[in-house]
Protein backbone atom coordinates (compact mmCIF):
# COMPACT_ATOMS: atom_id res chain seq x y z
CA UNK A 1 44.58 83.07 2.03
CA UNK A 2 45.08 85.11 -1.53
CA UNK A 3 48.63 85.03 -2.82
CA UNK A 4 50.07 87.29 -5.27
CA UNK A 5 53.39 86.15 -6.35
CA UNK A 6 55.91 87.92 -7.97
CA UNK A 7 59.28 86.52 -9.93
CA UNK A 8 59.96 87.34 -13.25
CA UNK A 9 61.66 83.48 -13.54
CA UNK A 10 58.74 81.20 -14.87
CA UNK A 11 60.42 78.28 -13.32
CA UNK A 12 60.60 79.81 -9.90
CA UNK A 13 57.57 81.05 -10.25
CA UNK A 14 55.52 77.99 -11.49
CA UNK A 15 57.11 75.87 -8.58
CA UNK A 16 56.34 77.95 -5.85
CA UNK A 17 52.79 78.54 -7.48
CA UNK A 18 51.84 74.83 -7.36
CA UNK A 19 53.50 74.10 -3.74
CA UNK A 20 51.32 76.70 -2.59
CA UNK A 21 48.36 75.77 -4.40
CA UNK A 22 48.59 72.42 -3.15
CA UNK A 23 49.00 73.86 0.72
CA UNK A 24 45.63 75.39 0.41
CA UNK A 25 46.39 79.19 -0.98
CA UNK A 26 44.85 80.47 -3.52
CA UNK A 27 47.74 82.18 -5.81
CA UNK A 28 47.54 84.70 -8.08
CA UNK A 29 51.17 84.70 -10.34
CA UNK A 30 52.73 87.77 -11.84
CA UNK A 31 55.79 87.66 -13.94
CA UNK A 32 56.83 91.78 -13.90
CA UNK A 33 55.90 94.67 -11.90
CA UNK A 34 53.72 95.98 -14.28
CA UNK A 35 51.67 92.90 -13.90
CA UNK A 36 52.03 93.05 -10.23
CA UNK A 37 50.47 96.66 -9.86
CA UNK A 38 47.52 95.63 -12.49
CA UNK A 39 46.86 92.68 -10.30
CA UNK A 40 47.49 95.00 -7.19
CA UNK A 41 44.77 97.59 -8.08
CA UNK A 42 42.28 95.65 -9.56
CA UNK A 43 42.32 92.37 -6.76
CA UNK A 44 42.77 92.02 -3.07
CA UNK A 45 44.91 89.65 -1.40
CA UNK A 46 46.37 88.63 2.28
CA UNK A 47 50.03 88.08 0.97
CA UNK A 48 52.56 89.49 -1.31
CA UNK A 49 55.76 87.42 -2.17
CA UNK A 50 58.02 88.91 -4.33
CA UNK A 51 61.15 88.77 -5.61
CA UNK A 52 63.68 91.66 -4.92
CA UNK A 53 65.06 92.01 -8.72
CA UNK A 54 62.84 91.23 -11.96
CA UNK A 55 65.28 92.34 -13.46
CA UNK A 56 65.95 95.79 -11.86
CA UNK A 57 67.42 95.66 -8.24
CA UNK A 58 65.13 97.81 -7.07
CA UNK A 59 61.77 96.29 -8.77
CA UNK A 60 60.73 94.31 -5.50
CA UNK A 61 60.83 97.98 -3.95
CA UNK A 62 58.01 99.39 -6.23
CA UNK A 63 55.50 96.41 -5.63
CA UNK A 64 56.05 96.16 -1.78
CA UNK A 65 55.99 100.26 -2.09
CA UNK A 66 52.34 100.21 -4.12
CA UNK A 67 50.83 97.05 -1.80
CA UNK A 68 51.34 99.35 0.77
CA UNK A 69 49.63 101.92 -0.26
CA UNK A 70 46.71 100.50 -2.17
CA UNK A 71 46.69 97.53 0.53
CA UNK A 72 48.27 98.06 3.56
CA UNK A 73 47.05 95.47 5.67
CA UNK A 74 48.47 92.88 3.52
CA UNK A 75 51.34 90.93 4.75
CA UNK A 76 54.76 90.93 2.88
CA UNK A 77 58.13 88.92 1.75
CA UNK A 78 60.71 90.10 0.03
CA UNK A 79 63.06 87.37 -1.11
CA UNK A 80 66.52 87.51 -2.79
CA UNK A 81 69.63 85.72 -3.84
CA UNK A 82 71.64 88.95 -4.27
CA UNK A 83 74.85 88.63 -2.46
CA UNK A 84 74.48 92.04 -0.53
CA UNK A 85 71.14 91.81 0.60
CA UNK A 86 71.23 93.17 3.67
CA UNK A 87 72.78 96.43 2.46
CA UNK A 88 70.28 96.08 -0.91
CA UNK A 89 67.53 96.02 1.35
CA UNK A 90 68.32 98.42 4.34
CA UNK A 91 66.18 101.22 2.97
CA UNK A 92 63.07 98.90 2.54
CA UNK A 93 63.04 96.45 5.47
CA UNK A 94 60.92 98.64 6.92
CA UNK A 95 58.11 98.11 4.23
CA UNK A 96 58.62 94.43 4.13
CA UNK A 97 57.22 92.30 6.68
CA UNK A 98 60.06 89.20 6.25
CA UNK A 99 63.06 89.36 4.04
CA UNK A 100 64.36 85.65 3.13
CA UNK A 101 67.19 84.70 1.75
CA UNK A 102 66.57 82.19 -1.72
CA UNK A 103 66.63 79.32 -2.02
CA UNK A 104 64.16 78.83 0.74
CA UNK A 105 61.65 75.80 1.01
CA UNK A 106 58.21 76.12 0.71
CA UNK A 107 57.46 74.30 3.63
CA UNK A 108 59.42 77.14 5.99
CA UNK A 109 57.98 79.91 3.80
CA UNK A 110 54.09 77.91 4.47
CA UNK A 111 54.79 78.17 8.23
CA UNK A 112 56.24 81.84 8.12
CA UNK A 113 53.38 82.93 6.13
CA UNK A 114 51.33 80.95 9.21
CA UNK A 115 52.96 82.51 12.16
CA UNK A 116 52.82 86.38 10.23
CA UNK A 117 49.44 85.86 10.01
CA UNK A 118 48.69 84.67 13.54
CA UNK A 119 50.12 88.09 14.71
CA UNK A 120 49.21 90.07 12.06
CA UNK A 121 48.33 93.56 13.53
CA UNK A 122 46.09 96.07 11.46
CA UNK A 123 47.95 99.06 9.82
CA UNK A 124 47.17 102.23 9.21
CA UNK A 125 47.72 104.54 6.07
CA UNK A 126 50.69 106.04 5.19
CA UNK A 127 50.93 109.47 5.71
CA UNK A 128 51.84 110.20 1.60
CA UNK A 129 54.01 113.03 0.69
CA UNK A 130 53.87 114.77 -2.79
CA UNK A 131 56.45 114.42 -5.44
CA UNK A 132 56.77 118.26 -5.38
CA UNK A 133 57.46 118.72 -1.49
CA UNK A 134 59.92 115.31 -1.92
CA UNK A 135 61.46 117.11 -4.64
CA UNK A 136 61.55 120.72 -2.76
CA UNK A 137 63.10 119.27 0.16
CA UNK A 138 65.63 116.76 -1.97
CA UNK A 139 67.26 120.57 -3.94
CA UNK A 140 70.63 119.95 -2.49
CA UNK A 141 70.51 116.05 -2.75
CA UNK A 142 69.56 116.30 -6.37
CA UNK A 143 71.98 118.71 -7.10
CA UNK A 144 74.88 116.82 -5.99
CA UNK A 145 73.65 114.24 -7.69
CA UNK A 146 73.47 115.56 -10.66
CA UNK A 147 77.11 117.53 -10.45
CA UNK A 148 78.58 114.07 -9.76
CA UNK A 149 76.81 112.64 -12.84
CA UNK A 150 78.19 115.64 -14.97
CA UNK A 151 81.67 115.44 -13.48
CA UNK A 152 81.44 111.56 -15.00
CA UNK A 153 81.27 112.77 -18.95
CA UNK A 154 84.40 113.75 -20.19
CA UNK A 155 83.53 116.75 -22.58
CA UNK A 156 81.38 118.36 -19.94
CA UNK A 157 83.91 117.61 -17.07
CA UNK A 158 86.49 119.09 -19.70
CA UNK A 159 84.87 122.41 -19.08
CA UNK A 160 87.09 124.54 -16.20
CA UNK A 161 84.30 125.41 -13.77
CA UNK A 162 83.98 125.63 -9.96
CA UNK A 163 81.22 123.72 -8.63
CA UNK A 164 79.30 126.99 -7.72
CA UNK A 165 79.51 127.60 -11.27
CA UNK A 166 78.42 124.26 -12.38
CA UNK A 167 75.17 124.30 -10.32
CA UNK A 168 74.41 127.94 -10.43
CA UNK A 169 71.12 127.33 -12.06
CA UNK A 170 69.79 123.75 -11.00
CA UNK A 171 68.11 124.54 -7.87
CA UNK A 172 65.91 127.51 -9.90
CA UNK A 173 65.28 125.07 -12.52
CA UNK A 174 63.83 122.36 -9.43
CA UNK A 175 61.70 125.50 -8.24
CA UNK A 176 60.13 125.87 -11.45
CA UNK A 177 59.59 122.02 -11.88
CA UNK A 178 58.04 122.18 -8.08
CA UNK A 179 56.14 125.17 -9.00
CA UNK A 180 54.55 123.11 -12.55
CA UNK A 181 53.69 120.54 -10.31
CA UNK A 182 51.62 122.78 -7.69
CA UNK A 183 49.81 125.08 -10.21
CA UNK A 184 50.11 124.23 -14.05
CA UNK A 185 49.07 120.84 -14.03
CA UNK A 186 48.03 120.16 -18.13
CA UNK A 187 50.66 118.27 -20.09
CA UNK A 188 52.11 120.67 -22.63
CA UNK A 189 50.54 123.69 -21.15
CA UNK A 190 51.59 126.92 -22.58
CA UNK A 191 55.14 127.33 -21.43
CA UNK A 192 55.64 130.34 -18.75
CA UNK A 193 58.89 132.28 -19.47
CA UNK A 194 61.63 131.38 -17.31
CA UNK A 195 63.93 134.24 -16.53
CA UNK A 196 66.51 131.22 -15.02
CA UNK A 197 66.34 129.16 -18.28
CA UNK A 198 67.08 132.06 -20.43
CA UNK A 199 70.30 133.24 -17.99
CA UNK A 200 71.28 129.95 -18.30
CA UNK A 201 71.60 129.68 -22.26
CA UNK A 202 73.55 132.73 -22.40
CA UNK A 203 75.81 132.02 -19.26
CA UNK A 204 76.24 128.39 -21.05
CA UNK A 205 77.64 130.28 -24.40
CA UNK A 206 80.11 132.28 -22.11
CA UNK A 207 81.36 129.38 -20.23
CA UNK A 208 82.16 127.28 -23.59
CA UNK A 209 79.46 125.18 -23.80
CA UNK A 210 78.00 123.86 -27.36
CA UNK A 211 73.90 123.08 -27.50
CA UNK A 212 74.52 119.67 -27.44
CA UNK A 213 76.24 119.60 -24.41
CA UNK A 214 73.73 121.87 -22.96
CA UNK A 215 70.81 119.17 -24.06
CA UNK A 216 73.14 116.81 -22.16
CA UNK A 217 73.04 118.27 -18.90
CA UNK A 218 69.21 118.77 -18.90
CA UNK A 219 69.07 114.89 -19.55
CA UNK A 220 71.58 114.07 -16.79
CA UNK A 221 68.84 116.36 -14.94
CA UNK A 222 66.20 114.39 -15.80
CA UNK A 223 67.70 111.34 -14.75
CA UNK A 224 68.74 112.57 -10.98
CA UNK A 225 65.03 113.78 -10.29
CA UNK A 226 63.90 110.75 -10.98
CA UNK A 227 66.44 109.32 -9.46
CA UNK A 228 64.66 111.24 -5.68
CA UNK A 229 61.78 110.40 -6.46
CA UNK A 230 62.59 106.97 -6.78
CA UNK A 231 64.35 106.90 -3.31
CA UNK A 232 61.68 108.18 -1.73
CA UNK A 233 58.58 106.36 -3.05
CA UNK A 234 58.18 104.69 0.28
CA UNK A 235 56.71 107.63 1.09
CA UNK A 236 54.85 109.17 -2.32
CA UNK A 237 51.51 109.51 -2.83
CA UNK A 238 51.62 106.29 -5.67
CA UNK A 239 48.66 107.65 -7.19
CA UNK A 240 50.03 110.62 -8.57
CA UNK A 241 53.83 109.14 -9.34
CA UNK A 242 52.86 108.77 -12.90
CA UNK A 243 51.21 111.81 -13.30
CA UNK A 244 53.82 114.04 -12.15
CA UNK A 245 56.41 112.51 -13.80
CA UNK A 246 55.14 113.44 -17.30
CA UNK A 247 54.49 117.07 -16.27
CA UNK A 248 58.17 116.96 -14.89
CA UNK A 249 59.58 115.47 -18.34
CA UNK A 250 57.41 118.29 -20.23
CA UNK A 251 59.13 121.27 -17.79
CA UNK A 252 62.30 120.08 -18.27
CA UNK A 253 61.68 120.24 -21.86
CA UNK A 254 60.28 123.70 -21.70
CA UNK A 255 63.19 124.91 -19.33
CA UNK A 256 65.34 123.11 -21.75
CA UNK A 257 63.89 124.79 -25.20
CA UNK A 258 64.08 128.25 -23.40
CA UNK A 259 67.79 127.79 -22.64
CA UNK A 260 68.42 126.46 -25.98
CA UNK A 261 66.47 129.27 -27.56
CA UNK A 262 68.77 131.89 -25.43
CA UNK A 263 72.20 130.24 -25.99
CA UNK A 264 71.47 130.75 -29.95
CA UNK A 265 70.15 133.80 -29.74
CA UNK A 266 73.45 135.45 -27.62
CA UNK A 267 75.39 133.30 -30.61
CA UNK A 268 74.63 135.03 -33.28
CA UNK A 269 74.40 138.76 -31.82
């Protein structure tokens, strides 16, 4: 059976590598995820072992997320010495086939990889969803996401606004984001005027704001969509993640330049 093993600790990862050598598997080591999804795309394998945090909590996630996807018949172990495990893992336990607890010996993980395979089942493809429908239907998620992320920095929370007020424009920019990723697909395309971006500058200058603070916002932005996307990759078509996460960086850049653009302009008249 072909292994692919995944633990960023190279003395983990070397022991485990040579028990299971020596049991008869043929193992294939990785020592990040970005190894993990070269080795992923480009080999194919029976089992995936990986560990849960390399050194991200989530990084076990995005390997057991892509195997699926690329290779869905493939049976998988998460395994993790984080204290909360259950609650780290209760969003993913559905995409793993075991989740052990480290240390564990490789003797009981020989046998469980034994008895998985004895009544391994065949799977089918995952239905994928799009980041831009996952992002249309996460609006009021994000959004509250990104207020409480706001509410966090002191010179923006220093600003007296109601919530409404806050948040007024996020949901038109996410349309326009969703919109970018349906229709205008080239990186730096030629930037479509954005009647929301340009209300926004000049409802920023009357509410106080400075541009810097404005830039801030649109990087707190930033950082709750990909936040979604990232909570829902269980469920993304992989192959376009990358993709549509540079067109999103570029249309929050254009939304943010238009804005920008609009907040001096009202300035200085």
């Amino acid at each position: 059976m072909r292994v692919l093993l995944v633990d960023d600790d190279n003395d983990v990862r070397s022991v485990v590598e040579h028990a299971l050598t020596f049991r008869n598997f043929d193992v294939v080591a990785a020592g990040s995820v970005k190894e993990a999804l070269q080795q992923i795309i480009s080999q194919s394998f029976d089992v995936l072992i990986t560990d849960l945090h390399m050194p991200g909590a989530g990084d076990g996630f995005v390997v057991v997320t892509a195997m699926r996807h690329i290779q869905p018949n493939v049976l998988t172990i998460i395994l993790s010495g984080f204290p909360d495990v259950d609650k780290a893992l209760s969003s993913i336990s559905l995409d793993a086939d075991q989740v052990l607890s480290k240390p564990i010996g490789v003797v009981q993980l020989t046998e469980i990889i034994h008895g998985m395979n004895k009544d391994k089942k065949p799977r089918t493809n995952f239905s994928k969803e799009t980041v831009a429908s996952i992002l249309e239907r996460e609006v009021p998620t994000t959004v509250e996401r990104w207020l409480s992320r706001v509410m966090q920095v002191d010179k923006l929370a220093a600003i007296s606004l109601s919530s409404d007020k806050r948040t007024s424009f996020v949901p038109e920019i996410l349309k326009n984001i969703v919109a970018r990723l349906r229709k205008t697909r080239e990186i730096e395309a030629v930037a479509l005027h954005s009647p929301a971006a340009v209300a926004h500058g000049e409802l920023r200058r009357q509410q106080g704001y400075t541009a810097p603070l404005i830039i801030q916002e649109s990087r707190i932005l930033q950082v709750s969509i990909f936040e979604t996307i990232q909570r829902n990759l269980g469920g993304v078509d992989f192959s376009r993640v990358l993709p549509d996460v540079m067109l999103i960086a570029d249309e929050v850049d254009s939304q943010l330049s238009q804005s920008i653009d609009s907040f001096l302009r009202s300035k200085s008249e």
